[in-house]
N, C-alpha and C. Protein backbone atom coordinates (compact mmCIF):
# COMPACT_ATOMS: atom_id res chain seq x y z
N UNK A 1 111.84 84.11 69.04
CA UNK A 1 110.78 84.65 69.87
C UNK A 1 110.26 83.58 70.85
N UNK A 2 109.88 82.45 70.33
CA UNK A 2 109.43 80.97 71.35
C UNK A 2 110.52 80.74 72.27
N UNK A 3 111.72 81.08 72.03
CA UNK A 3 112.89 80.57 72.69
C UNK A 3 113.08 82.12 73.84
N UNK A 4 112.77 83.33 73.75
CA UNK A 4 112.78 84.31 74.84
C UNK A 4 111.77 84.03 75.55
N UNK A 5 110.05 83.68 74.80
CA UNK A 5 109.00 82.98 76.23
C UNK A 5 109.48 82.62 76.86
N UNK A 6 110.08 81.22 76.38
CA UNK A 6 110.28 80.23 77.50
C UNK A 6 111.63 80.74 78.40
N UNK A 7 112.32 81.63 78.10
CA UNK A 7 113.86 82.17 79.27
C UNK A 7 112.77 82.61 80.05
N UNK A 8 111.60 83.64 79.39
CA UNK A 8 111.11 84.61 80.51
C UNK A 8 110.23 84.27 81.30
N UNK A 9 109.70 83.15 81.28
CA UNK A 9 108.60 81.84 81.86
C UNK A 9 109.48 81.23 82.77
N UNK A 10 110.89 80.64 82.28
CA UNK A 10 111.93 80.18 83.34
C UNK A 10 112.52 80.82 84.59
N UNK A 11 112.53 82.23 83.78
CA UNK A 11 113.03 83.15 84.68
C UNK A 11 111.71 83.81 85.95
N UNK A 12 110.56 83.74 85.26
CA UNK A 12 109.30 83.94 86.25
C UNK A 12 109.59 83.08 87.43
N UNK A 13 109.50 81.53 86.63
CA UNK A 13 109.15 80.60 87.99
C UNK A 13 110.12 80.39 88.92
N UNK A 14 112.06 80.88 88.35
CA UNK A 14 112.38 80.60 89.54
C UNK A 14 112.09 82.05 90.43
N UNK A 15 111.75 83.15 89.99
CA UNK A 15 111.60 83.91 90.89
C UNK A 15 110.26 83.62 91.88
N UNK A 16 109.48 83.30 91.49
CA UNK A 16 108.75 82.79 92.25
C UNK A 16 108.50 81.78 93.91
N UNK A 17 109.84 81.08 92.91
CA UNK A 17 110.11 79.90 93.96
C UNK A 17 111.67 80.51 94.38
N UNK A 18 111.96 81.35 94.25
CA UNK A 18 113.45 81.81 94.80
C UNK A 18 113.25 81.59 96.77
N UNK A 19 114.50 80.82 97.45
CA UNK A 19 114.54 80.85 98.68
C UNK A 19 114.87 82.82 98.84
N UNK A 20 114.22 82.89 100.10
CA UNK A 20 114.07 83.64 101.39
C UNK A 20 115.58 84.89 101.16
N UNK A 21 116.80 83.77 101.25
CA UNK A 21 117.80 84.06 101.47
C UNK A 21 118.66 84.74 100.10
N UNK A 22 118.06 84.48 98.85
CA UNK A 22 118.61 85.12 97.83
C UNK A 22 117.70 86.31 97.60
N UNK A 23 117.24 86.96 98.41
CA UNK A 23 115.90 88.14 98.22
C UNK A 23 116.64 89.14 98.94
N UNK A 24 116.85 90.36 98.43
CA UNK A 24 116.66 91.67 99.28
C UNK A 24 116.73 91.43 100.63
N UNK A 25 117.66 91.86 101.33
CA UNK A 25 117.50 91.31 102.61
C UNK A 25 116.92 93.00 103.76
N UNK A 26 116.16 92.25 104.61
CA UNK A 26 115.56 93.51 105.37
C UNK A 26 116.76 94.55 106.19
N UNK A 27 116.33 95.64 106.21
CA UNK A 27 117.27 96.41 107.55
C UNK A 27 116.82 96.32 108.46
N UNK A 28 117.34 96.52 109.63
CA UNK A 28 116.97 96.10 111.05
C UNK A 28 115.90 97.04 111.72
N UNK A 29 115.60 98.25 111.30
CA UNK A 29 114.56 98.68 111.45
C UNK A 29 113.24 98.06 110.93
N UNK A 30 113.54 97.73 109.68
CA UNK A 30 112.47 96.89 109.16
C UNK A 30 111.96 95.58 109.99
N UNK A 31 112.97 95.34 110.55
CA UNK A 31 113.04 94.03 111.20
C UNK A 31 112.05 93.85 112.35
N UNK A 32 112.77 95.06 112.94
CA UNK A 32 112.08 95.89 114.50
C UNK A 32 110.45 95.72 113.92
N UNK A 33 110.48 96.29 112.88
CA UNK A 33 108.43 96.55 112.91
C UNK A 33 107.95 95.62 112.42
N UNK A 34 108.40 94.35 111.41
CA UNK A 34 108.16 92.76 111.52
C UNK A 34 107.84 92.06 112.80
N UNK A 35 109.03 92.35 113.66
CA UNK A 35 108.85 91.43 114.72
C UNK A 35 107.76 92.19 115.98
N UNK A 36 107.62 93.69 115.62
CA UNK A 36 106.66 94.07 116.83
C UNK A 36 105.14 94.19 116.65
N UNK A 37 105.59 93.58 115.03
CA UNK A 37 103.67 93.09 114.38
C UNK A 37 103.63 91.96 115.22
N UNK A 38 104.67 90.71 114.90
CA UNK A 38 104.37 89.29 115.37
C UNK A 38 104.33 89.20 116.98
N UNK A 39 104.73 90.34 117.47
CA UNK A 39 104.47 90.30 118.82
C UNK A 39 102.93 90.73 119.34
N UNK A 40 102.86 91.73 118.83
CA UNK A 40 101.35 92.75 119.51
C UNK A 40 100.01 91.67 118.74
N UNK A 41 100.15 90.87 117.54
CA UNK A 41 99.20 90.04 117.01
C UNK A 41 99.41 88.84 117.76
N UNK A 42 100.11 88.14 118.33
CA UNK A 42 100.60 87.05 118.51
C UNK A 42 101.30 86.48 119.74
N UNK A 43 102.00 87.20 121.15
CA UNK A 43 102.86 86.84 121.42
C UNK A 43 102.09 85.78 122.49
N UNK A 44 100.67 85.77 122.52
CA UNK A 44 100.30 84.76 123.49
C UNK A 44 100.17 83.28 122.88
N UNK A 45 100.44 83.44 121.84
CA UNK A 45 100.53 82.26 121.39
C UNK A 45 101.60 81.51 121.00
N UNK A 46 102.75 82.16 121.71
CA UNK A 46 104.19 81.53 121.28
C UNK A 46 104.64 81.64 120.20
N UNK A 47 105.27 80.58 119.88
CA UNK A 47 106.64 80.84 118.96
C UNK A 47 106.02 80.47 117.60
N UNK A 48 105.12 79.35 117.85
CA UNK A 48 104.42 78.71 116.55
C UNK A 48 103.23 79.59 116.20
N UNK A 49 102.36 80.59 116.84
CA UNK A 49 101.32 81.34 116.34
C UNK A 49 101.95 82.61 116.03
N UNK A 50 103.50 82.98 116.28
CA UNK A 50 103.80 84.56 116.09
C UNK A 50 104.80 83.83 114.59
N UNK A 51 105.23 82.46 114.29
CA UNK A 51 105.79 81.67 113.40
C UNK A 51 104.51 82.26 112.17
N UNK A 52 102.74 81.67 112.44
CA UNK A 52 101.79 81.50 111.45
C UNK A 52 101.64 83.14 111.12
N UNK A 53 101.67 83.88 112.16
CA UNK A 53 101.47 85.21 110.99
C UNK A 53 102.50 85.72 110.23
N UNK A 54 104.00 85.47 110.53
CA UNK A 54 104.91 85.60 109.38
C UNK A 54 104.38 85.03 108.36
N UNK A 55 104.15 83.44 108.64
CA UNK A 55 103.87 82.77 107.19
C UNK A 55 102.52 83.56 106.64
N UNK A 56 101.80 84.28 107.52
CA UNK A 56 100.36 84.84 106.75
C UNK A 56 101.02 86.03 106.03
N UNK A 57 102.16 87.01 106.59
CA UNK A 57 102.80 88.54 105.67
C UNK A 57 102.92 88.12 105.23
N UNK A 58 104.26 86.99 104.81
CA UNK A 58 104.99 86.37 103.66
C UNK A 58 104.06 85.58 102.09
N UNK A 59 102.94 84.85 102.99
CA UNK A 59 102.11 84.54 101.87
C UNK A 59 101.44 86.39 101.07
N UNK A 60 100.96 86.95 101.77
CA UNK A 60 101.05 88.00 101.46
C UNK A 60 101.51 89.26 100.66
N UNK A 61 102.94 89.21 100.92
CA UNK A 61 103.98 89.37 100.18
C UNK A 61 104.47 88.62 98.96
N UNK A 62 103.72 87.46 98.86
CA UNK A 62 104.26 87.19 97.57
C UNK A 62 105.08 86.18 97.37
N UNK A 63 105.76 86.08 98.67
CA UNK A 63 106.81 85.24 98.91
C UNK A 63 108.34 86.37 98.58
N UNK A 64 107.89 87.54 98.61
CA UNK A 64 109.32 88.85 98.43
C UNK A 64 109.83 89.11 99.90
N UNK A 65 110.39 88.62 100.21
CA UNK A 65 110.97 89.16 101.99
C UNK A 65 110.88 90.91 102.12
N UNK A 66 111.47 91.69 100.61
CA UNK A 66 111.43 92.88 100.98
C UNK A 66 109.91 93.57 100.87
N UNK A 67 108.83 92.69 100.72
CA UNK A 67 108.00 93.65 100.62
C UNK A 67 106.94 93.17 101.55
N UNK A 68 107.35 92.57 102.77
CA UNK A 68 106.77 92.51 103.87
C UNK A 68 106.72 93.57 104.86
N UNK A 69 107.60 94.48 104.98
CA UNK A 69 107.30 95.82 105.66
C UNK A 69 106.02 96.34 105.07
N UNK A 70 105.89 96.38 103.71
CA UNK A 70 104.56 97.16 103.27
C UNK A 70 103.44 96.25 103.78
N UNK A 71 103.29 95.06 103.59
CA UNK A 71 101.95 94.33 104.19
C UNK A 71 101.36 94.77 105.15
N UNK A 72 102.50 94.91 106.65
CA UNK A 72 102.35 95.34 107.65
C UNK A 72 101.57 96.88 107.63
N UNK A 73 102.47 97.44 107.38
CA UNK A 73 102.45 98.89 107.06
C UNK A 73 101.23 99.54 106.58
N UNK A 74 100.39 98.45 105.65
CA UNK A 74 99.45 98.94 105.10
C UNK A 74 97.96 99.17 105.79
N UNK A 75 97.53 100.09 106.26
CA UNK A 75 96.31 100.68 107.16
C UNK A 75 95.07 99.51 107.15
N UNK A 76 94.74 98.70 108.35
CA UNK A 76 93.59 97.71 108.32
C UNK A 76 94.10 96.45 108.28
N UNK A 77 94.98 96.18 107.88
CA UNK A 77 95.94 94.68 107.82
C UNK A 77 96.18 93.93 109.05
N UNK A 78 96.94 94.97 109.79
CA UNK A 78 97.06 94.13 111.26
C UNK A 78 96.46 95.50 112.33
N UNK A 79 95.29 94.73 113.30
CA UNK A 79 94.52 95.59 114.05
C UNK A 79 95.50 96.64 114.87
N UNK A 80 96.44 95.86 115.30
CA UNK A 80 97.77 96.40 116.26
C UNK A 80 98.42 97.25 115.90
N UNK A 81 98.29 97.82 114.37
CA UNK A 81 99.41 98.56 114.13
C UNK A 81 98.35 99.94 113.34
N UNK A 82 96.73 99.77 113.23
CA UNK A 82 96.00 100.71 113.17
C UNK A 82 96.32 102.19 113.46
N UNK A 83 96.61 102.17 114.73
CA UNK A 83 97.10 103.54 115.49
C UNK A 83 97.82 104.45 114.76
N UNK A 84 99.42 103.41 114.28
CA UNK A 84 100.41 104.12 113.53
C UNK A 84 100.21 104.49 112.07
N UNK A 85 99.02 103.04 111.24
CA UNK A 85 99.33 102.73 110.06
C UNK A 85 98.46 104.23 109.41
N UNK A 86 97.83 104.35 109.94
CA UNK A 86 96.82 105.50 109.59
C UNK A 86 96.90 106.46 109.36
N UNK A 87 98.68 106.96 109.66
CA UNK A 87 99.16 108.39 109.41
C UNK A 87 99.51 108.16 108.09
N UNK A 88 99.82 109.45 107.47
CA UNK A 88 100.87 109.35 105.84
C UNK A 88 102.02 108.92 106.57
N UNK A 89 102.70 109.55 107.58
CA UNK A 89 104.23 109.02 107.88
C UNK A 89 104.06 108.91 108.84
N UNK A 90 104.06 107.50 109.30
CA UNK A 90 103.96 106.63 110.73
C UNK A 90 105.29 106.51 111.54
N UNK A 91 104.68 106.34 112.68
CA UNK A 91 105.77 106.55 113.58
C UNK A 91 105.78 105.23 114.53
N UNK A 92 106.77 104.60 114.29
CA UNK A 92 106.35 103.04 114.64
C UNK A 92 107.23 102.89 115.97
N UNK A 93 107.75 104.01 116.41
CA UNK A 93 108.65 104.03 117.72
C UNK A 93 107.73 103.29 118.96
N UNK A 94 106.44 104.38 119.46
CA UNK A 94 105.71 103.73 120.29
C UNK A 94 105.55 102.10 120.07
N UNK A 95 104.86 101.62 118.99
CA UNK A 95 104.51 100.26 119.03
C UNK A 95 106.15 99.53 119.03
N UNK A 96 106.70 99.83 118.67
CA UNK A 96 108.35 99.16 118.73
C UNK A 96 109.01 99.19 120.27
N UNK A 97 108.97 100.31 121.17
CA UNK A 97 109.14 99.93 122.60
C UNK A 97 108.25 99.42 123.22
N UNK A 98 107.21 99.42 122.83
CA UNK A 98 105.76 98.43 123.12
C UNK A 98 106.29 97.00 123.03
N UNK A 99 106.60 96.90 122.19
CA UNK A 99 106.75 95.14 121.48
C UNK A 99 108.27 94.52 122.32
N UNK A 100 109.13 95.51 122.16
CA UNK A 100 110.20 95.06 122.61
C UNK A 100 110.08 94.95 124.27
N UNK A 101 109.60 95.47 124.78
CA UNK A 101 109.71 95.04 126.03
C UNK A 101 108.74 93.81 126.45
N UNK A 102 108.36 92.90 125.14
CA UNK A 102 107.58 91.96 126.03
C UNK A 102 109.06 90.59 125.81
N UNK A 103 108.63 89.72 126.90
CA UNK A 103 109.75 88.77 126.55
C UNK A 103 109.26 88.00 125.57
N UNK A 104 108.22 88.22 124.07
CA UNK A 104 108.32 87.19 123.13
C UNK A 104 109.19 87.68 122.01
N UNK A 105 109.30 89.52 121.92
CA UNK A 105 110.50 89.66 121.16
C UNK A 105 111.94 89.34 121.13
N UNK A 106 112.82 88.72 121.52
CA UNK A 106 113.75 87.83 120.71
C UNK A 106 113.65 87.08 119.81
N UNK A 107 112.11 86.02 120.16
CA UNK A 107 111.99 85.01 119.44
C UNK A 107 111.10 85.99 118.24
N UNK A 108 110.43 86.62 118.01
CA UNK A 108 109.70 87.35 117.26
C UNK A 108 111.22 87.72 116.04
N UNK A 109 111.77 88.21 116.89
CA UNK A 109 113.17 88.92 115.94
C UNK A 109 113.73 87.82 115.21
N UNK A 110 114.29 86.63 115.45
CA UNK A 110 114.82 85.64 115.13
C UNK A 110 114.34 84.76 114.93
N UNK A 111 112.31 84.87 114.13
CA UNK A 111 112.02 84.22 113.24
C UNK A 111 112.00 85.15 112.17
N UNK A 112 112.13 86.42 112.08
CA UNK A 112 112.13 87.28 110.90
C UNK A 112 113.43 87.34 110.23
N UNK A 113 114.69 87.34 110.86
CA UNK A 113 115.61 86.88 110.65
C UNK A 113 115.83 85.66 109.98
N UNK A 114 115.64 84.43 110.76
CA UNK A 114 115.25 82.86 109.91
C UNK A 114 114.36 83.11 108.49
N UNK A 115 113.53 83.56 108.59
CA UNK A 115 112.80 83.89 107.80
C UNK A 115 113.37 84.45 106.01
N UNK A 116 114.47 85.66 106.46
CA UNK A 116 115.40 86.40 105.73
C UNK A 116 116.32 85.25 104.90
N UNK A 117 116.77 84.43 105.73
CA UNK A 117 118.02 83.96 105.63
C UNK A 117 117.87 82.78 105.00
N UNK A 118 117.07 81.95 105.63
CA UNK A 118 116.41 80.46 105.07
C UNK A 118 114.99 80.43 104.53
N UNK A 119 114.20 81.10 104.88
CA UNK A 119 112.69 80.53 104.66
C UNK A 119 112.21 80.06 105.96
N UNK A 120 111.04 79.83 106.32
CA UNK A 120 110.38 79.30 107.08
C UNK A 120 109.25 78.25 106.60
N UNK A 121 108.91 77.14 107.02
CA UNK A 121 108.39 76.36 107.06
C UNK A 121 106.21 76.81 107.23
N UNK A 122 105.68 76.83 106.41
CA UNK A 122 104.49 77.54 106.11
C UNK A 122 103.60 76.41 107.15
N UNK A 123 103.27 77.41 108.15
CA UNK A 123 102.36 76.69 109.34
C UNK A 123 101.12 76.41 108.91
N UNK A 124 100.59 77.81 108.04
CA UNK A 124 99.24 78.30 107.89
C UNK A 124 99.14 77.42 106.28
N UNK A 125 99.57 77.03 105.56
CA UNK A 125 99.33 76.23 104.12
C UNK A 125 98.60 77.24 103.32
N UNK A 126 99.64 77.87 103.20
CA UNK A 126 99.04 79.20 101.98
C UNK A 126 98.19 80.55 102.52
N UNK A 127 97.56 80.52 104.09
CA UNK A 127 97.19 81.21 104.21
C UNK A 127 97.45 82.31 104.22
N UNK A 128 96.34 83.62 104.00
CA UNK A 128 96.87 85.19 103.57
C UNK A 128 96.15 86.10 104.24
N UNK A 129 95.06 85.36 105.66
CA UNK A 129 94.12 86.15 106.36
C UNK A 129 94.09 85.23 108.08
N UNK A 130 93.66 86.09 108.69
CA UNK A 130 93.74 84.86 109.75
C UNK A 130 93.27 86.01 111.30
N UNK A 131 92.34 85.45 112.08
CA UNK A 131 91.72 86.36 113.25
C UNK A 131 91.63 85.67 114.52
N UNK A 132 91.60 86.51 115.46
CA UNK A 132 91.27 85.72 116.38
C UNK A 132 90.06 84.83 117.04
N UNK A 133 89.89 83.90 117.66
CA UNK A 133 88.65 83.22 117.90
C UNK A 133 88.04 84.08 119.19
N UNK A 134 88.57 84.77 119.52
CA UNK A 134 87.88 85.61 120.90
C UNK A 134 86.93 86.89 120.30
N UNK A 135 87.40 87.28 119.13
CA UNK A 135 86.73 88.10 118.40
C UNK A 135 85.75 87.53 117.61
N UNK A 136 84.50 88.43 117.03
CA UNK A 136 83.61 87.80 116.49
C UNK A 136 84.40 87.78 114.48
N UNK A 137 83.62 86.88 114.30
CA UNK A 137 83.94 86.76 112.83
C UNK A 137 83.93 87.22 111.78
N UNK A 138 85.36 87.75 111.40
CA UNK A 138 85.04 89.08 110.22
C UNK A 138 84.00 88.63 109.12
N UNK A 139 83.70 89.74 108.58
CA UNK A 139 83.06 89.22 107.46
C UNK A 139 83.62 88.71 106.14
N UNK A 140 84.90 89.04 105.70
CA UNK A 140 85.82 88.32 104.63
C UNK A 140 85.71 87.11 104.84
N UNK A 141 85.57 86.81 105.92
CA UNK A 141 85.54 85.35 106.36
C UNK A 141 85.06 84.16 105.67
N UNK A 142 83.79 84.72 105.48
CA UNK A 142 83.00 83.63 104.15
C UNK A 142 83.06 83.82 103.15
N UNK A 143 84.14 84.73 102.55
CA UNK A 143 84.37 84.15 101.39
C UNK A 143 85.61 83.92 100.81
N UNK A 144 86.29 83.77 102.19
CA UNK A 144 87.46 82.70 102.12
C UNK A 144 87.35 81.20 102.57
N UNK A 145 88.73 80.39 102.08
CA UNK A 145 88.76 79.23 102.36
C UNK A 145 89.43 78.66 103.68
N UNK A 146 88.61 78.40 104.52
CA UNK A 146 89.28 78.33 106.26
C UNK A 146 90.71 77.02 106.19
N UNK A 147 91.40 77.10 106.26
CA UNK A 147 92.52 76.20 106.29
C UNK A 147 92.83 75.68 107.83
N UNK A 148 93.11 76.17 109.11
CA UNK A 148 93.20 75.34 109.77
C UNK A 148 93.00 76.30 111.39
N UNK A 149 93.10 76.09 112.42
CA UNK A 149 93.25 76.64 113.62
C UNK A 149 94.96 76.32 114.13
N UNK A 150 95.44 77.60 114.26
CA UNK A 150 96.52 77.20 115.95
C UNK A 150 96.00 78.30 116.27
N UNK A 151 96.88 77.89 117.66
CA UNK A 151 96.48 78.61 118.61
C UNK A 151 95.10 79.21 118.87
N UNK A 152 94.52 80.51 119.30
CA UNK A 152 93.38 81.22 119.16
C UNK A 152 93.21 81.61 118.39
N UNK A 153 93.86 81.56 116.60
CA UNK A 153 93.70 81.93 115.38
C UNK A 153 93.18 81.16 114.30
N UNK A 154 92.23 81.54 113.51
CA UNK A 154 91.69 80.70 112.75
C UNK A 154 92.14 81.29 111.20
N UNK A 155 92.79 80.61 110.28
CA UNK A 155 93.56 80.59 109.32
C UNK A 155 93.01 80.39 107.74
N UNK A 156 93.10 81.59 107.37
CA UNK A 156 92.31 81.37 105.58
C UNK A 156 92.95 81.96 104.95
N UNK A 157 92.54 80.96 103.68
CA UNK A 157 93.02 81.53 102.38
C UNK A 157 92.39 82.31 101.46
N UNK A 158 92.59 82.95 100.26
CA UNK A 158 92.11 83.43 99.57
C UNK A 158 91.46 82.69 98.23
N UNK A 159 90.21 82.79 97.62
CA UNK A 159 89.47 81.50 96.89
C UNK A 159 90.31 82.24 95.35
């Protein structure tokens, strides 16, 4: 019995710490509404602020690549995707030719991709919330732990 704990304790932590690339890998639709979150939240801030809100789904997620569509997906999460998230069965076409026609989706696509394949490098240091500074300050706000600024985004964790 001491000797199945510890397989199933072993077996926890590497799932935990499992790379990116041995996970469920996304379909390209999935992909599409990853990268047209990191666009419509992000694309004025380049490659490194549409980089920090992956790392904010992914902290999110768990660190599960496949269950970053739901983060998104889920109604109130990301302001940008309100419109769609709000139906029972969303229709993510509009915000997806929305997103794609700006020129930050390539790079949006092919950090979700990187992302899939390797991992990405965590901008935000654990963060799992994060807003803009042009907007006034949510109220979750204080009673999270502020971790850092890029760009026009200010970056927290959960206490």
């Amino acid at each position: 019995m001491k000797y199945l704990r510890i397989i199933g304790i072993t077996l926890l932590a590497l799932a935990v710490f499992m790379p990116a690339s041995t996970q469920a890998q996304l379909s390209n639709y999935e992909r599409q509404i990853v990268a047209a979150t990191l666009v419509l939240e992000a694309a004025g801030e380049g490659t490194q602020g549409m980089q920090a809100v992956l790392n904010v789904i992914f902290n999110r997620a768990n660190h599960r690549t496949h269950r970053i569509v739901g983060v998104v997906a889920k109604y109130g999460a990301f302001s940008s995707l309100n419109s769609v998230t709000k139906n029972q069965s969303p229709d993510y076409s509009p915000i997806l030719r929305r997103a794609q026609r700006d020129q930050a989706y390539p790079t949006a696509y092919r950090l979700v991709k990187t992302l899939e394949r390797e991992g990405l490098y965590d901008l935000t240091e654990g963060s799992d919330y994060f807003y803009s500074v042009h907007g006034e300050r949510p109220s979750w706000a204080s009673d999270m732990e502020f971790v850092k600024k890029i760009g026009d985004h200010r970056f927290y964790r959960s206490k």
